[in-house]
Protein backbone atom coordinates (compact mmCIF):
# COMPACT_ATOMS: atom_id res chain seq x y z
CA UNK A 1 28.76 6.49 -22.29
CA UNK A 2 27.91 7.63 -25.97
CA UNK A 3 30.25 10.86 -27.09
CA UNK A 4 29.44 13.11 -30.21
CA UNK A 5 31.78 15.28 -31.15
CA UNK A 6 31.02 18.38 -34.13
CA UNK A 7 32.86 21.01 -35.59
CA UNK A 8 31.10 24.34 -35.21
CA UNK A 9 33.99 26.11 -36.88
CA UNK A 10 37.63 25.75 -37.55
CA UNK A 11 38.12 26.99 -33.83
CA UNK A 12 34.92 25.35 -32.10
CA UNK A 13 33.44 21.97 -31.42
CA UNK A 14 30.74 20.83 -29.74
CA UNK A 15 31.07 17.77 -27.42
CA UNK A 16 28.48 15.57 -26.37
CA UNK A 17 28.12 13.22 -24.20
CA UNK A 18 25.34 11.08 -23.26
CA UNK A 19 25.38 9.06 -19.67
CA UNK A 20 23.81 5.70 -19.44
CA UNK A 21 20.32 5.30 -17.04
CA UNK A 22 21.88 2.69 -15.22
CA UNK A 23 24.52 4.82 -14.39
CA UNK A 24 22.46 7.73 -13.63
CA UNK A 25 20.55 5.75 -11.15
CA UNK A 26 23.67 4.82 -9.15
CA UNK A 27 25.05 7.41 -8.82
CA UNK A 28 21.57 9.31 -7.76
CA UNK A 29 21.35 6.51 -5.16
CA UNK A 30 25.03 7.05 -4.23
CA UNK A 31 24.49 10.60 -3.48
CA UNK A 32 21.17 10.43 -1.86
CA UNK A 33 22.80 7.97 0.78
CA UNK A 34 25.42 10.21 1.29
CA UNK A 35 23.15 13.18 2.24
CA UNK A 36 21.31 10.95 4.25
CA UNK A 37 24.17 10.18 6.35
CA UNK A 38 24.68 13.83 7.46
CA UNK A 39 21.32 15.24 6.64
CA UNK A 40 19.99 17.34 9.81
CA UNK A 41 16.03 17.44 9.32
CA UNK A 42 14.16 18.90 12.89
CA UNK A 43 12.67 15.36 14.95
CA UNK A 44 14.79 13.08 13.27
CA UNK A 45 18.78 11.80 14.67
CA UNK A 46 21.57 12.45 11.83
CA UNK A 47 21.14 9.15 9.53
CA UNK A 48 17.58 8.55 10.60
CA UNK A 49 15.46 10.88 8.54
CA UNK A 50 13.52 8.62 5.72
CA UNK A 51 14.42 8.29 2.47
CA UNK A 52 11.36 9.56 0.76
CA UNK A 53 11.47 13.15 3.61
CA UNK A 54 15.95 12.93 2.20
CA UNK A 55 14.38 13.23 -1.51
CA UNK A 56 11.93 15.70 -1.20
CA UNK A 57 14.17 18.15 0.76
CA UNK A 58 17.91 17.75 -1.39
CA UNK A 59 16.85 17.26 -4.68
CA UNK A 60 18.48 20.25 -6.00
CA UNK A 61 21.47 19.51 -3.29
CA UNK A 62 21.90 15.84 -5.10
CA UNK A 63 21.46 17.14 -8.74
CA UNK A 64 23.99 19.47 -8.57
CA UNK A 65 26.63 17.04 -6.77
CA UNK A 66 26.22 14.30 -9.41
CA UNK A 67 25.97 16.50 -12.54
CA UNK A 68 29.82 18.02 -10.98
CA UNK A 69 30.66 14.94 -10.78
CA UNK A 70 29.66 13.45 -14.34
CA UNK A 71 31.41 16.73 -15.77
CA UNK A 72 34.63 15.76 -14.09
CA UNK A 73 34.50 12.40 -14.66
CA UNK A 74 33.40 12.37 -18.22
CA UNK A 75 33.94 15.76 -19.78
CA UNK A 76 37.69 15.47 -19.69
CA UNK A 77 38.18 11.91 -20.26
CA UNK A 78 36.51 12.17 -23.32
CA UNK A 79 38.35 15.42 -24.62
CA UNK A 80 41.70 13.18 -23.55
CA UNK A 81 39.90 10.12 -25.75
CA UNK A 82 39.09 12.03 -29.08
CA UNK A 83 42.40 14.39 -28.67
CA UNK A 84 40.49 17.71 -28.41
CA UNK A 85 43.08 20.02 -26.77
CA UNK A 86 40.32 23.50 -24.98
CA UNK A 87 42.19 26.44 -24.93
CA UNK A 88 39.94 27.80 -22.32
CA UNK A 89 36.83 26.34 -19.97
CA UNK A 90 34.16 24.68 -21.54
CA UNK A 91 30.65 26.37 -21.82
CA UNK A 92 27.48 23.57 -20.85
CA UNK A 93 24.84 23.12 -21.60
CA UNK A 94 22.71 20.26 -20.24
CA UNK A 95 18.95 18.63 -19.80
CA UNK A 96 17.66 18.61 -16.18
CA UNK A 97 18.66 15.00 -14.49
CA UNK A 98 16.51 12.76 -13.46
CA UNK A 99 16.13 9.38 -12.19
CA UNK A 100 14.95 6.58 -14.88
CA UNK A 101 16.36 8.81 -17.89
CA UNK A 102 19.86 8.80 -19.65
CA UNK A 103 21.77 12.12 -18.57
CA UNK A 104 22.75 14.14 -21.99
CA UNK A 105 24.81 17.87 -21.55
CA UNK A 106 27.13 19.54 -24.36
CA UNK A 107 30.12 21.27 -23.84
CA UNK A 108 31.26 23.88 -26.13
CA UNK A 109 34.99 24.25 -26.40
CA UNK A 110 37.68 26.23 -28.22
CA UNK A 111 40.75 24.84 -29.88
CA UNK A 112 43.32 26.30 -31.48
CA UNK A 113 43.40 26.54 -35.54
CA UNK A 114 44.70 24.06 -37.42
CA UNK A 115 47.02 26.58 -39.67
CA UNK A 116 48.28 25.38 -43.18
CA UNK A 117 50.85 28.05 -44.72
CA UNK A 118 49.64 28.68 -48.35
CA UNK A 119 51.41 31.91 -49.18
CA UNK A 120 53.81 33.77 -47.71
CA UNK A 121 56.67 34.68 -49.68
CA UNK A 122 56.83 37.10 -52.46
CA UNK A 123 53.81 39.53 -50.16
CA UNK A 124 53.78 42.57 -52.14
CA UNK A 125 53.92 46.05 -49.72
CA UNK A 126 55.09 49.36 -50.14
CA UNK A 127 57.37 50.88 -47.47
CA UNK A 128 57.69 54.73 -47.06
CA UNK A 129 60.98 56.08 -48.19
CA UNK A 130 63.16 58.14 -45.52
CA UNK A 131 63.35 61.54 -46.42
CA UNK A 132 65.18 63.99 -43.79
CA UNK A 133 62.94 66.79 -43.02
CA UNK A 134 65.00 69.87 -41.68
CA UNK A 135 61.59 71.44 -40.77
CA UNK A 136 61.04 69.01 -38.41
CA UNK A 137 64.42 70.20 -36.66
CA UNK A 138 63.31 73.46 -36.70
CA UNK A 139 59.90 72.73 -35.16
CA UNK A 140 61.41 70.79 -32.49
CA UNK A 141 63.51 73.58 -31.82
CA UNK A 142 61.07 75.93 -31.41
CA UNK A 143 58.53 74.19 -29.04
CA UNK A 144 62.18 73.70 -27.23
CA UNK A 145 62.31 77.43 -27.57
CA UNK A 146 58.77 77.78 -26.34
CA UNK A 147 59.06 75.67 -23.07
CA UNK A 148 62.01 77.28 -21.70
CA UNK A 149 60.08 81.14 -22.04
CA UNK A 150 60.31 83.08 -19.58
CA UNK A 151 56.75 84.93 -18.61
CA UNK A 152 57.30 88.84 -18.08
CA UNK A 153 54.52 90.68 -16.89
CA UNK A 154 53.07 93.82 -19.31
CA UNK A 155 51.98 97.30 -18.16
CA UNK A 156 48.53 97.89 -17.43
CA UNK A 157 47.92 99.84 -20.55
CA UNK A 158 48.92 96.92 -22.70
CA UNK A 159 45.42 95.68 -24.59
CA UNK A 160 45.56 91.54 -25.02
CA UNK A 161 46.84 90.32 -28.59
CA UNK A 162 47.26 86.61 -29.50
CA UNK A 163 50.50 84.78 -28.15
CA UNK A 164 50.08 87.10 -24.74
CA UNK A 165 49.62 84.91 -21.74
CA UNK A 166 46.77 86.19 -19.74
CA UNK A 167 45.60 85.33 -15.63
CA UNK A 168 41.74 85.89 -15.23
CA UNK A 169 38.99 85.66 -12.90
CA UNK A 170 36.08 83.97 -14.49
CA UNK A 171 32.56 82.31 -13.54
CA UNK A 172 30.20 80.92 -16.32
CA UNK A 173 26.32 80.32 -15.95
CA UNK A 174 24.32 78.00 -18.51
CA UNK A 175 21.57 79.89 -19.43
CA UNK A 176 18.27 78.32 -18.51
CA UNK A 177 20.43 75.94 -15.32
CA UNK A 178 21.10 78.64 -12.68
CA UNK A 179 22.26 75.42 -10.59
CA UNK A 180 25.30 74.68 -13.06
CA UNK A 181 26.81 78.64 -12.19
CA UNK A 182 30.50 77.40 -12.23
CA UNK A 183 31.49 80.04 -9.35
CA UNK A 184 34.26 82.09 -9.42
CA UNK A 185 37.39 80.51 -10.61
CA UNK A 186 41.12 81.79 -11.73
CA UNK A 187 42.90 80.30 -15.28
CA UNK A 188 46.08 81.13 -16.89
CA UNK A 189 45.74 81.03 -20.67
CA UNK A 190 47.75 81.13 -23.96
CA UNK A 191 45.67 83.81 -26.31
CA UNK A 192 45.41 82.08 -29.37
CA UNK A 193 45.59 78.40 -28.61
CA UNK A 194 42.32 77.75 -28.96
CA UNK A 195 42.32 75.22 -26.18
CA UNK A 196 39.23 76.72 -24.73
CA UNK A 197 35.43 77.39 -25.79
CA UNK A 198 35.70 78.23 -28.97
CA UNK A 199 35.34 81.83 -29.07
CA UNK A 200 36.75 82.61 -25.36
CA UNK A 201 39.99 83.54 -26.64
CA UNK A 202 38.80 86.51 -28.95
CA UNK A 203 36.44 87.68 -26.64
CA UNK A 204 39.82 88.52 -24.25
CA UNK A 205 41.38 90.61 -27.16
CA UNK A 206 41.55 93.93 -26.65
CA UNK A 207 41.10 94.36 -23.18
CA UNK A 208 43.23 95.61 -20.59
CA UNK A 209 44.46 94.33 -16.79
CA UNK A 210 41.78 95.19 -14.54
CA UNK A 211 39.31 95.42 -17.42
CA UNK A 212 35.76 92.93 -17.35
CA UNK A 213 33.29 91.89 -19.89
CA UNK A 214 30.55 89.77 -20.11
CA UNK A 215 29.84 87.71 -23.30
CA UNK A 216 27.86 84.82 -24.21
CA UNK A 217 29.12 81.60 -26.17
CA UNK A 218 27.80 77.80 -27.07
CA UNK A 219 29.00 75.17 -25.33
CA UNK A 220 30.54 72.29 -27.07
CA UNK A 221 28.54 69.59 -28.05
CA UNK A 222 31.23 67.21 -26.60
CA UNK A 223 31.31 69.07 -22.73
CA UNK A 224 31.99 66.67 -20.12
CA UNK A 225 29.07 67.86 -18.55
CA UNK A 226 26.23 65.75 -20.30
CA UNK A 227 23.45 68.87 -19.00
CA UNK A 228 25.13 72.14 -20.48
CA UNK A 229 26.36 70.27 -23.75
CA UNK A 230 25.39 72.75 -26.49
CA UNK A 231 23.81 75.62 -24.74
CA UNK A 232 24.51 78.65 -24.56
CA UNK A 233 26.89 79.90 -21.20
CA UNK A 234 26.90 82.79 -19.86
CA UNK A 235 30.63 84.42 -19.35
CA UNK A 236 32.03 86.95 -16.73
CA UNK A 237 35.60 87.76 -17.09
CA UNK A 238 38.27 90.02 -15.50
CA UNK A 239 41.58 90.45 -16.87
CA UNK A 240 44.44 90.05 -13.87
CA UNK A 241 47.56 90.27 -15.20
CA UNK A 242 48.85 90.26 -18.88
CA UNK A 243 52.18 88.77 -19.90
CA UNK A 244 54.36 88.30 -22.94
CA UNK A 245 56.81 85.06 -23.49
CA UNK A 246 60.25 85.93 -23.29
CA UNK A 247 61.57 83.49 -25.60
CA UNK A 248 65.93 82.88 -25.15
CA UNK A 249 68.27 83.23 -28.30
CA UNK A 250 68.49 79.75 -30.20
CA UNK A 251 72.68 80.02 -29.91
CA UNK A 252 75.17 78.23 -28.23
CA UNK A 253 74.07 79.09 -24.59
CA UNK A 254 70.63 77.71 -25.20
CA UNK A 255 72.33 74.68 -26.28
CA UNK A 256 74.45 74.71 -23.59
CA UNK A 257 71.57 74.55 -20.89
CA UNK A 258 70.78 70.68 -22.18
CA UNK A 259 74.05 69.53 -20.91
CA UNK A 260 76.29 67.88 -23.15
CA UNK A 261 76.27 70.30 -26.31
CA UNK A 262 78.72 73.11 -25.76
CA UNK A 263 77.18 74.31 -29.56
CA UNK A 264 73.52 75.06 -31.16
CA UNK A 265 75.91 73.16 -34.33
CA UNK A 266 76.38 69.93 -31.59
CA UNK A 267 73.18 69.92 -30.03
CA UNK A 268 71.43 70.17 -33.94
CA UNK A 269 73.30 67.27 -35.01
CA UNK A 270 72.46 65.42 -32.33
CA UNK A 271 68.60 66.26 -32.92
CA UNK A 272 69.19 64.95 -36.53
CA UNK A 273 70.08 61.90 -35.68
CA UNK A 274 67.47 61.14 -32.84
CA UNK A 275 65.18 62.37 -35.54
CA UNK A 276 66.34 59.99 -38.09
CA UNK A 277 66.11 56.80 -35.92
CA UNK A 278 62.89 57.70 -34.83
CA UNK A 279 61.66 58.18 -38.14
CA UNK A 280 63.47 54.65 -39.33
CA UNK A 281 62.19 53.11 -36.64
CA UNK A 282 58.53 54.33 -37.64
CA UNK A 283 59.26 53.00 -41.09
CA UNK A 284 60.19 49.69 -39.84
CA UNK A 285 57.57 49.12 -37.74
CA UNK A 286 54.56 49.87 -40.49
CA UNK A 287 56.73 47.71 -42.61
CA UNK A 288 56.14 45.02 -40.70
CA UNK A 289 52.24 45.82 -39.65
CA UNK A 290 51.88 45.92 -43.79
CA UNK A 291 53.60 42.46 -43.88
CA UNK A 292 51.61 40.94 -40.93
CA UNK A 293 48.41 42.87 -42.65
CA UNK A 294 49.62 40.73 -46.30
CA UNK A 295 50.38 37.64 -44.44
CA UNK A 296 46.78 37.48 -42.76
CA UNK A 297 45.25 38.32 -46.18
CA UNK A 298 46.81 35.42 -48.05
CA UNK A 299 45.91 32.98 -45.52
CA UNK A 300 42.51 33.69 -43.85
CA UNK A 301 42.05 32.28 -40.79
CA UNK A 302 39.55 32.07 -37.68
CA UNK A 303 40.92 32.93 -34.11
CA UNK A 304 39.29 31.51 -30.55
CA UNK A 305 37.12 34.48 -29.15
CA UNK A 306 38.94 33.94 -25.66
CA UNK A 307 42.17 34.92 -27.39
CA UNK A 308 41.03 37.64 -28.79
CA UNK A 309 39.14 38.50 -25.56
CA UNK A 310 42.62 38.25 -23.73
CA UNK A 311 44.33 40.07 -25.93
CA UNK A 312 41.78 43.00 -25.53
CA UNK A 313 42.53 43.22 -21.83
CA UNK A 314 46.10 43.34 -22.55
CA UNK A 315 45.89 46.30 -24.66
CA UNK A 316 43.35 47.52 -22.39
CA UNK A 317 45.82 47.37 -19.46
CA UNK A 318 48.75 48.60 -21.49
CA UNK A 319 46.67 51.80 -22.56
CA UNK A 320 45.85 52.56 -18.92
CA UNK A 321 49.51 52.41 -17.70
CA UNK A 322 50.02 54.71 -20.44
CA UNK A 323 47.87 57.10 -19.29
CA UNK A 324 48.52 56.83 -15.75
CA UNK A 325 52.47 57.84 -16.84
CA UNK A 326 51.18 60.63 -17.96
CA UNK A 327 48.53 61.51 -15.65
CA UNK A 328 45.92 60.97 -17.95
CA UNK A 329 43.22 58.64 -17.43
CA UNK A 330 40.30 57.05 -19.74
CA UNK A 331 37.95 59.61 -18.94
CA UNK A 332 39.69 62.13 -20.46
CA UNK A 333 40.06 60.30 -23.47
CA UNK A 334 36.07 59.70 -23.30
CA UNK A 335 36.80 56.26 -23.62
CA UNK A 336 35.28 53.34 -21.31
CA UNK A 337 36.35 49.87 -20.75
CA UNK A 338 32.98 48.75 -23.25
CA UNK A 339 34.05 51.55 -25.42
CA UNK A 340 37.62 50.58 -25.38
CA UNK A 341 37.09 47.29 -26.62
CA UNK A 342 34.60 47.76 -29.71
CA UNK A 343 36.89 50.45 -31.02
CA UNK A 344 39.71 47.82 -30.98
CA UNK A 345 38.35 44.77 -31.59
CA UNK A 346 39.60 44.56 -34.69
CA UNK A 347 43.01 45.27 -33.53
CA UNK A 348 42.69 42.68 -31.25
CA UNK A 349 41.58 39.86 -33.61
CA UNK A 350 44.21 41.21 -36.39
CA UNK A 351 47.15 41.03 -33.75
CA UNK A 352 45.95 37.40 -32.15
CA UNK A 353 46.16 36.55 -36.32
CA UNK A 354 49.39 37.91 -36.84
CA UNK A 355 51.01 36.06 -33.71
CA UNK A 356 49.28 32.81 -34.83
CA UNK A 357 50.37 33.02 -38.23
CA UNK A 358 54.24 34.33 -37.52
CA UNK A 359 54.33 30.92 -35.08
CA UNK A 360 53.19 28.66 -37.86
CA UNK A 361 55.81 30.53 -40.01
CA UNK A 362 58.51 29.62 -37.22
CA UNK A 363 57.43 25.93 -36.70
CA UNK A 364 57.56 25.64 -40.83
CA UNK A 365 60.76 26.96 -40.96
CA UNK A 366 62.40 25.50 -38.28
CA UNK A 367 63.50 28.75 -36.95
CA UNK A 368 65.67 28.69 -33.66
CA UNK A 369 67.06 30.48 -31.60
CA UNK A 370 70.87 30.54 -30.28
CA UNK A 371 72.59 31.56 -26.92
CA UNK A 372 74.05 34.46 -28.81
CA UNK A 373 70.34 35.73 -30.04
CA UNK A 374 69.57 35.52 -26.31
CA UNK A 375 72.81 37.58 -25.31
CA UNK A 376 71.75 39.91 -27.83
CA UNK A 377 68.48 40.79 -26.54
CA UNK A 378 69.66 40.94 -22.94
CA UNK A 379 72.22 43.39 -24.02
CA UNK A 380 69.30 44.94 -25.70
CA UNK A 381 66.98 45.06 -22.68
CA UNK A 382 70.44 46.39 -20.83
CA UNK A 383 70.71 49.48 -23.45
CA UNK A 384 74.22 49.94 -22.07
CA UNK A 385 73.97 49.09 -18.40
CA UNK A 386 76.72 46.41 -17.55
CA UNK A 387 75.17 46.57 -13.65
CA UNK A 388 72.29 45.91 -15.24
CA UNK A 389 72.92 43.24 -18.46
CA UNK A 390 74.32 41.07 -15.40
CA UNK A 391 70.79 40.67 -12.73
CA UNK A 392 69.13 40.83 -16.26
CA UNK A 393 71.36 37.15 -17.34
CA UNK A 394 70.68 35.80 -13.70
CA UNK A 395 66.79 36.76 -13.80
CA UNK A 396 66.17 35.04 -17.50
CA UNK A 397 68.21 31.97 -16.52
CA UNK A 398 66.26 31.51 -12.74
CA UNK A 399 63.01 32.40 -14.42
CA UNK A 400 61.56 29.70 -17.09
CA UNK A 401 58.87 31.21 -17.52
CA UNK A 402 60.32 34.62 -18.36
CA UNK A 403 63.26 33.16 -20.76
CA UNK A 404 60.39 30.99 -22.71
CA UNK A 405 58.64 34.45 -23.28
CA UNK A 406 61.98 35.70 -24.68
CA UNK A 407 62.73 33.22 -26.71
CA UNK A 408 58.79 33.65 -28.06
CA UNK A 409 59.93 36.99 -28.62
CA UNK A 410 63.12 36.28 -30.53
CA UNK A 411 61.52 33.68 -32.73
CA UNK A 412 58.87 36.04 -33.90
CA UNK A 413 61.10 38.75 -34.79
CA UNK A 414 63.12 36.23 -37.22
CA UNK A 415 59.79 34.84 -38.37
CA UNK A 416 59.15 38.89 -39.47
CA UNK A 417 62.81 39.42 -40.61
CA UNK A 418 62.12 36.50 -42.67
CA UNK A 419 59.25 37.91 -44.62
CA UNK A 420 60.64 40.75 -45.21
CA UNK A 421 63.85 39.28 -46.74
CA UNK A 422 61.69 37.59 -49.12
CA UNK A 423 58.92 40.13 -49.70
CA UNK A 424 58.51 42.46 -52.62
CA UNK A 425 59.21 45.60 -51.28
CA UNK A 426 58.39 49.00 -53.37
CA UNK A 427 59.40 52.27 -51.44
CA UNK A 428 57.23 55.34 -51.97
CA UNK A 429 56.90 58.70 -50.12
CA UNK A 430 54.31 59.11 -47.61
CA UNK A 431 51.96 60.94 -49.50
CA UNK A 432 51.72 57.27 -51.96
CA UNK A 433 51.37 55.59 -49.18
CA UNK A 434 48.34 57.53 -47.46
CA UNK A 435 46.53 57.46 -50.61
CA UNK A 436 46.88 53.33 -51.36
């Protein structure tokens, strides 16, 4: 058995392997007599049909039996022999096998880089400076405000004005497409939102409850409905019922209503300070995408396409659990599986980078990681819960599996904390930072 072995890239190589006639003919033989033995053929007893009828009928049958069995017995011996480690199955390729020639197939494999360190202390990044916004406060007040409005209904000589909360009944027909005549149908909407067709909203100001109109307005380029994109729809509209928000005072009963404030002064602070670790914790984390971002710049690599591949169904996966917690789905997003993963390829490839790179970084520097580091990040997991920190010990310490992904986990945060400790950090304010 001859074996060739070439590097396509840095993450590919070609194996292959060429099988000897002789032992191509024996094991065609082989497999032909073991057909034979079982073959069923009409006029002839099991075992008896000839040789030459055996060949005729299960060629294809005994190809593909001894090419599986020259890929078992071959492919991974000589993968084992030459120390090539696939991080996924093999792709073949192979001639057609016959009897009186040597039997040559390839096998293209991916391996995992080979990743020398050059640089990766002193990466220069910027990190965006804190700055406490009060207006941000307020905001979050107000939509606070907002959601907890009461709705009271108007008199029916009250015209519509922006901000009033209308109830209509409503059909639309595209013009030229009878068939797509929405029917009659009821909505509630915020005047002034502009969530709707653009131009629906104004059309309602002015009128009065029990008041109609008919108006015409383009449909969005971007309707869900592939047929009426961009034409022009055909509006009927009468006004229900009109209402204005009732919004409560912003004092110490309003803060009162969330719980544990007995003060608007309590239940501020405490907004300050959920805003301020939020906005840290934003910091932080494009701190570190900038360092993984610098790291993967100073030392280019190529990744396996099956990593990247499985990395794009993870974040494919993730996304749609997101949107299922918030009753959204794909669709809605006008996204697609395909879609999904060419707008995040690149994503994908950067983040199967980073994780490659950060694990040569912990391998180089020996980094480890302690029984306290793991109490710590139970206790973190836990946020609190002493019920919980306890099943969440037992689970780790029954689970391998689970406690080596932990420990993964652990490692490459240090790996990060180390960068940054020896990084050249500049802060600048966000503006800076948008514009670099």
């Amino acid at each position: 058995m001859q074996v060739h072995i070439e590097d396509i890239s840095t993450v590919q190589k070609k194996i292959t392997i060429e099988i000897p006639v002789e032992r191509v003919n024996a094991e065609i033989d082989k497999a032909y007599s073991a057909i034979q033995k079982k073959a069923k053929l009409q006029g002839f007893r099991p075992g008896k049909a000839p040789m030459q009828l055996i060949k005729r009928t299960y060629s294809d049958a005994m190809r593909d039996d001894v090419m599986r069995r020259f890929y078992q017995e071959t492919l991974y011996k000589a993968l084992d022999e030459h120390k090539v480690d696939p991080i996924d199955s093999p792709t073949i390729e192979s001639d057609i096998l016959e009897a009186g020639k040597a039997f040559k197939y390839s096998a293209l494999v991916e391996v995992m880089p080979q990743i020398q360190l050059k640089a990766y202390t002193g990466l220069i990044v910027k990190k965006e400076t804190y700055i406490s916004k009060p207006e941000s406060i307020d905001g979050e007040l107000k939509r606070m405000q907002e959601n907890m409005a009461q709705l009271v209904p108007l008199d029916e000589d009250t015209a519509i004005e922006n901000g009033h909360t209308v109830s209509v009944d409503y059909s639309v027909t595209v013009e030229g497409s009878p068939e797509d005549n929405s029917g009659d149908q009821t909505a509630e909407i915020e005047v002034g939102t502009g969530k709707l067709v653009p131009g629906f909203e104004e059309q309602l100001i002015g009128l009065k409850s029990g008041e109609s109109k008919n108006f015409s307005l383009e449909l969005p380029a971007e309707s869900t409905n592939a047929e009426s994109a961009g034409k022009t729809g055909l509006f009927s509209v009468t006004v229900k019922e009109i209402k204005r928000k009732d919004l409560p005072e912003l004092d110490d009963d309003f803060a009162q209503q969330f719980g544990e404030y007995d003060t608007m002064e309590a239940l501020r602070a405490k907004m300050v300070e959920y805003h301020e670790k939020h906005e840290t914790d934003r910091i932080d984390n494009d701190l570190k995408d900038r360092l993984i971002q610098a790291l993967i710049q100073e030392n280019p690599l190529d990744v396996p396409e099956s990593m990247v591949k499985r990395q794009l169904d993870h974040m494919f996966e993730n996304l749609k659990n997101r949107l299922k917690s918030q009753q959204m789905s794909l669709d809605m997003m006008g996204l697609d599986a395909e879609g999904f993963r060419a707008r995040f390829r690149d994503d994908a490839i950067d983040k199967v980078k980073g994780g490659l790179l950060l694990m040569a970084l912990v391998d180089k520097e020996n980094v480890s990681v302690t029984d306290e580091d793991l109490s710590a990040q139970y206790e973190k997991i836990a946020a609190g819960n002493i019920e919980m920190l306890d099943r969440i010990k037992e689970y780790y310490t029954k689970n391998q599996n689970a406690k080596s992904s932990i420990i993964s986990e652990i490692k490459e945060d240090k790996a990060i904390s180390y960068l940054i400790d020896h990084a050249v950090i500049t802060e600048v304010d966000s503006d800076q930072l948008k514009a670099a």
